[in-house]
C-alpha atoms as a PDB file:
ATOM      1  CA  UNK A   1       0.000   0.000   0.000  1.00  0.00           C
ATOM      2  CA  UNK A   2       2.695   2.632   1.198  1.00  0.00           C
ATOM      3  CA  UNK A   3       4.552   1.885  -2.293  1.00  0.00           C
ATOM      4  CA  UNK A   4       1.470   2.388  -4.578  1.00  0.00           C
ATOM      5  CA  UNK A   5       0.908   5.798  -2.787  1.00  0.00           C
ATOM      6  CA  UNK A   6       4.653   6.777  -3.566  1.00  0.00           C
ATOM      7  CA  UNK A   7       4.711   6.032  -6.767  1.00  0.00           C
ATOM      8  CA  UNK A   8       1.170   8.001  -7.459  1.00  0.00           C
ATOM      9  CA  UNK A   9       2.563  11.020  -5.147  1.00  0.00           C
ATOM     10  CA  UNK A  10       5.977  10.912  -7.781  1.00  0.00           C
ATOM     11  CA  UNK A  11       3.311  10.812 -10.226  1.00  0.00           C
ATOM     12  CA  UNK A  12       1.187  13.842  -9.438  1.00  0.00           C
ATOM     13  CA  UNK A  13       4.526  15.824  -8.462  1.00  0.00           C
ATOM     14  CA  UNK A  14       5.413  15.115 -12.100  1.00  0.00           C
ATOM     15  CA  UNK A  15       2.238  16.122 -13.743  1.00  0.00           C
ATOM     16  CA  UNK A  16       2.262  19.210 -11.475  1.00  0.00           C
ATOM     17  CA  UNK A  17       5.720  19.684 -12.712  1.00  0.00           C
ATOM     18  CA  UNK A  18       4.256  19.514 -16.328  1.00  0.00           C
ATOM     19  CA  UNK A  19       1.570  21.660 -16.238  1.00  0.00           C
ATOM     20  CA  UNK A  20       3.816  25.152 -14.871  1.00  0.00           C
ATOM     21  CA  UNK A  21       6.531  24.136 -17.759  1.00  0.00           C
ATOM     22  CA  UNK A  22       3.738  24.152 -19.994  1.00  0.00           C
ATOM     23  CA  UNK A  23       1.982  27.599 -18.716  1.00  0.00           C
ATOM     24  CA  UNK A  24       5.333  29.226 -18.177  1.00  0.00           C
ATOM     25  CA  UNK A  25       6.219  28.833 -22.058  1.00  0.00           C
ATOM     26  CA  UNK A  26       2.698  29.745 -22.714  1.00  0.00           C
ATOM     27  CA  UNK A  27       3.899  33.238 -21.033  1.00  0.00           C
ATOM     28  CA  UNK A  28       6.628  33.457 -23.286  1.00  0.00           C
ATOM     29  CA  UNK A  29       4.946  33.098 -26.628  1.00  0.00           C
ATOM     30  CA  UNK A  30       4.478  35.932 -28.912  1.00  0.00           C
ATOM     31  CA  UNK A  31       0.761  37.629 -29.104  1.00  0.00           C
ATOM     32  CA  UNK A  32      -0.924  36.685 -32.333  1.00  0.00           C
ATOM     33  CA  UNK A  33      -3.350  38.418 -34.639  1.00  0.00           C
ATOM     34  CA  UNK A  34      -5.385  41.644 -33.519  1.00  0.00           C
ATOM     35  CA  UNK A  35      -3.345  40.880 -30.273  1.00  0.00           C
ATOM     36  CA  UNK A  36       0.202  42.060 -31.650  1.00  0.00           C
ATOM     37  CA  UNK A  37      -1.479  44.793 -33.203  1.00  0.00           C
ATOM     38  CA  UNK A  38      -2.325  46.169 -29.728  1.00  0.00           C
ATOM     39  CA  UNK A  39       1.143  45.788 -28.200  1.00  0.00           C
ATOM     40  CA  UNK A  40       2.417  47.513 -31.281  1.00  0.00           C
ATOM     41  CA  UNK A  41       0.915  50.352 -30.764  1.00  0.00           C
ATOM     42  CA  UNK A  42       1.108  50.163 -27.124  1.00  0.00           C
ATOM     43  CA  UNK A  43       4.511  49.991 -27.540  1.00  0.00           C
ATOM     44  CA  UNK A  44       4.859  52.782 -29.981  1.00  0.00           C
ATOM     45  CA  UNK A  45       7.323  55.308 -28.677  1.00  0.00           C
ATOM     46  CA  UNK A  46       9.827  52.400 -28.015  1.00  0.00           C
ATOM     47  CA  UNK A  47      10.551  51.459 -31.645  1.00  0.00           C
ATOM     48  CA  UNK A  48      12.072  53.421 -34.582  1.00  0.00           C
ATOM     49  CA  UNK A  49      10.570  53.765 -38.208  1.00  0.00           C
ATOM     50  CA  UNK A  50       9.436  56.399 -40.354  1.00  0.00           C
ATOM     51  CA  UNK A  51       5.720  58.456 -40.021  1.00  0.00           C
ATOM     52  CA  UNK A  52       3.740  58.724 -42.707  1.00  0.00           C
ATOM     53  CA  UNK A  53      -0.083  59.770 -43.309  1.00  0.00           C
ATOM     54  CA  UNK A  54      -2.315  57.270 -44.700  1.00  0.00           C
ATOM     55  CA  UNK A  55      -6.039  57.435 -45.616  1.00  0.00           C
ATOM     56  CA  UNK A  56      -8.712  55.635 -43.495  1.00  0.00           C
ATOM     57  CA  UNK A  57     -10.901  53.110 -44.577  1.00  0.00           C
ATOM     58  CA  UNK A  58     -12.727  50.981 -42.280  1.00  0.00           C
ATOM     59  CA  UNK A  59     -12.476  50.368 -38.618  1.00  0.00           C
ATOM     60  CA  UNK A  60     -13.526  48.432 -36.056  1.00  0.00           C
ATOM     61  CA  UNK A  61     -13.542  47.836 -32.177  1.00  0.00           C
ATOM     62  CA  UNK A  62     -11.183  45.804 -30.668  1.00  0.00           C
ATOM     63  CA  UNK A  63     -10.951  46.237 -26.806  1.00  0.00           C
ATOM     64  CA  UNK A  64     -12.020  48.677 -24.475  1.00  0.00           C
ATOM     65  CA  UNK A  65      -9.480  49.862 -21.617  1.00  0.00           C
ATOM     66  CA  UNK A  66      -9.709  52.585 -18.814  1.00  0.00           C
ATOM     67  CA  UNK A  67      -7.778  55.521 -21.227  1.00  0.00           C
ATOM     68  CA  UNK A  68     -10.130  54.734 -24.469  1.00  0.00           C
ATOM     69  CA  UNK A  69     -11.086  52.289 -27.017  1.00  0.00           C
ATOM     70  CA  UNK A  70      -8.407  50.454 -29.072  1.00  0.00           C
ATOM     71  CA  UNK A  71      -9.703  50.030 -32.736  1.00  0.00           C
ATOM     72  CA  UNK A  72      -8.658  47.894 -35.714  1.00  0.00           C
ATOM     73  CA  UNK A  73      -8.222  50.654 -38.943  1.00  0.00           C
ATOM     74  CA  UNK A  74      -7.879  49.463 -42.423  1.00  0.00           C
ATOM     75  CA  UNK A  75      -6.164  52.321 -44.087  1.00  0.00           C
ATOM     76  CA  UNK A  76      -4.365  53.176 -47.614  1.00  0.00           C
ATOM     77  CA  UNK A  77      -0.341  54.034 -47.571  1.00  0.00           C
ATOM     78  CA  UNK A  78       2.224  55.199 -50.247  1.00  0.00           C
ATOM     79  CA  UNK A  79       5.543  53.119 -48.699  1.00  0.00           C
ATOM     80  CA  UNK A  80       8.185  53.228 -51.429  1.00  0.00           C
ATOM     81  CA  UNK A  81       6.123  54.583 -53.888  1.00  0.00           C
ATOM     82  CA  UNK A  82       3.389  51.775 -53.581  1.00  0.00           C
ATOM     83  CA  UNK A  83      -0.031  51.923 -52.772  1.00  0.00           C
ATOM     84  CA  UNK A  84      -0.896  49.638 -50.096  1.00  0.00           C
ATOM     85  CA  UNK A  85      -4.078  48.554 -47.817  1.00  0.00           C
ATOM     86  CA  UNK A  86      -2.758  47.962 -44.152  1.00  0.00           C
ATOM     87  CA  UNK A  87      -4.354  47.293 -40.901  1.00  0.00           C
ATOM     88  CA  UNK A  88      -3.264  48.473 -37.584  1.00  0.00           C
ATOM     89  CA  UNK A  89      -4.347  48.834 -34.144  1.00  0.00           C
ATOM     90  CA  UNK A  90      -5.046  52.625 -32.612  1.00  0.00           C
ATOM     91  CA  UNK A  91      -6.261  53.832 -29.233  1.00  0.00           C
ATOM     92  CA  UNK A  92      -9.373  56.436 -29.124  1.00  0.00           C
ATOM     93  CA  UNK A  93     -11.126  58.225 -26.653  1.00  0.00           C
ATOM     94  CA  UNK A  94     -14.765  57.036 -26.296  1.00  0.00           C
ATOM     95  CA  UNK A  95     -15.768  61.515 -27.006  1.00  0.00           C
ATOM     96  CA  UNK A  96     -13.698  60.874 -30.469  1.00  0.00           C
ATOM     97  CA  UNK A  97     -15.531  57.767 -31.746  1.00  0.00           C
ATOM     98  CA  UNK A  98     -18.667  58.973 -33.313  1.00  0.00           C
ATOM     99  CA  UNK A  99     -15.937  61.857 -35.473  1.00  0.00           C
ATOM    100  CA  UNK A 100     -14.917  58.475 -37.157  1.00  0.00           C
ATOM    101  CA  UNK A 101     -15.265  58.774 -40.924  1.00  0.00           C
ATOM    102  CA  UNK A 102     -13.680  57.319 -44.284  1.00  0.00           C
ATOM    103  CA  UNK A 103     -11.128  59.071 -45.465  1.00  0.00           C
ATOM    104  CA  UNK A 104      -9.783  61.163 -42.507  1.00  0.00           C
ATOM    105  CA  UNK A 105      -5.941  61.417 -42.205  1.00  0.00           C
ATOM    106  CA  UNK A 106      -3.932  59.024 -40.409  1.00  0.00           C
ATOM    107  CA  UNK A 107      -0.329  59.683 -39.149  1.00  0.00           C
ATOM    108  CA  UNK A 108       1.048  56.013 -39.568  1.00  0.00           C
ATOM    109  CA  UNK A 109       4.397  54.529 -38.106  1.00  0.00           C
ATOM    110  CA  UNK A 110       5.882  51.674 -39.319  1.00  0.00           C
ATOM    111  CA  UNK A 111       9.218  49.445 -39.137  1.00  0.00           C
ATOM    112  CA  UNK A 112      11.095  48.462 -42.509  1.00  0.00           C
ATOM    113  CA  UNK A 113      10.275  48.149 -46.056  1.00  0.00           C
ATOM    114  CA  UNK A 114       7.788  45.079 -45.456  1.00  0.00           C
ATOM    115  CA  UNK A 115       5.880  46.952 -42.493  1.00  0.00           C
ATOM    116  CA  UNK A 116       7.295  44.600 -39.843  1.00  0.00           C
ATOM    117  CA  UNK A 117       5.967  46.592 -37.638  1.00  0.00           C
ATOM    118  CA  UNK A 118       2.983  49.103 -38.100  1.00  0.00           C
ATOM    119  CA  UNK A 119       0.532  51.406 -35.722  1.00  0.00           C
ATOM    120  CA  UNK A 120      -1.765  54.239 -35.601  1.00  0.00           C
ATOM    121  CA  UNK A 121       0.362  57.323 -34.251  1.00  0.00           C
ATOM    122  CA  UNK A 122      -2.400  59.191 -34.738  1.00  0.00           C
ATOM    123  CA  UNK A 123      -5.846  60.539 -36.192  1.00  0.00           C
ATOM    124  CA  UNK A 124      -6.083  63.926 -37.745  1.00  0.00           C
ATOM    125  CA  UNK A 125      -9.782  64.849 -36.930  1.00  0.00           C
ATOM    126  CA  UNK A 126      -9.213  68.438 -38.251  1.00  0.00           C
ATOM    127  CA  UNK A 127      -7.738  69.767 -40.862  1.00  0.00           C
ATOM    128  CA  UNK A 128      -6.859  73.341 -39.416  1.00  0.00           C
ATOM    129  CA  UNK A 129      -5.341  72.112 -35.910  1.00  0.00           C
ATOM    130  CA  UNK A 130      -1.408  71.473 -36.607  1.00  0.00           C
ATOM    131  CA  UNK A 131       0.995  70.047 -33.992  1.00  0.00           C
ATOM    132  CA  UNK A 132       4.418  71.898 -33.476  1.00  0.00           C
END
């Protein structure tokens, strides 16, 4: 009797062993999908790459947090002289949402030829209101 229980207990101390290996490199893994789009542009200000302004198409929510509402945009961009339809993740406040319309002015920044990385600096709502 005393031997079965050891060798379950080495068992279930194995299995236990198992399952925080197994959540631990869970943890590690890379976000996926709209997911990485969110910690890009969470993560904005820490990476380099050009800005450019793009045109917006369609958008879409994503996931609501405390500061605003982060949004998927599909957008048109000129990068190296070619037109191209990108996606990318932006945070909005929930007073700027309903000023959402095609073709308003997006300042996009991205990482590399091929867009390795790519967010939603920001949204120019009006025309007249320049940053210095």
């Amino acid at each position: 009797m005393t031997d079965l229980i050891a060798k379950n207990l080495t068992l279930f101390s194995w299995s236990i062993m198992a399952i925080f290996i197994y959540l631990f490199i869970k943890g590690l893994r890379e976000p996926t999908g709209d997911a990485k789009l969110i910690q890009y542009r969470a993560t904005l200000r820490d990476w380099y790459g050009p800005e450019k302004e793009g045109v917006l198409e369609t958008w879409a929510p994503l996931k609501s947090t405390p500061k605003g509402e982060y949004f998927l945009f599909h957008f048109i961009i000129v990068i190296d002289r070619k037109t191209q339809k990108k996606k990318a993740a932006a945070l909005i406040n929930a007073s700027d949402i309903e000023r959402l319309k095609s073709g308003l002015k997006l300042l996009i920044k991205y990482q590399g030829l091929l867009t390795k990385k790519i967010a939603v600096a920001d949204i120019v709502f009006d025309e007249s209101f320049q940053e210095t």
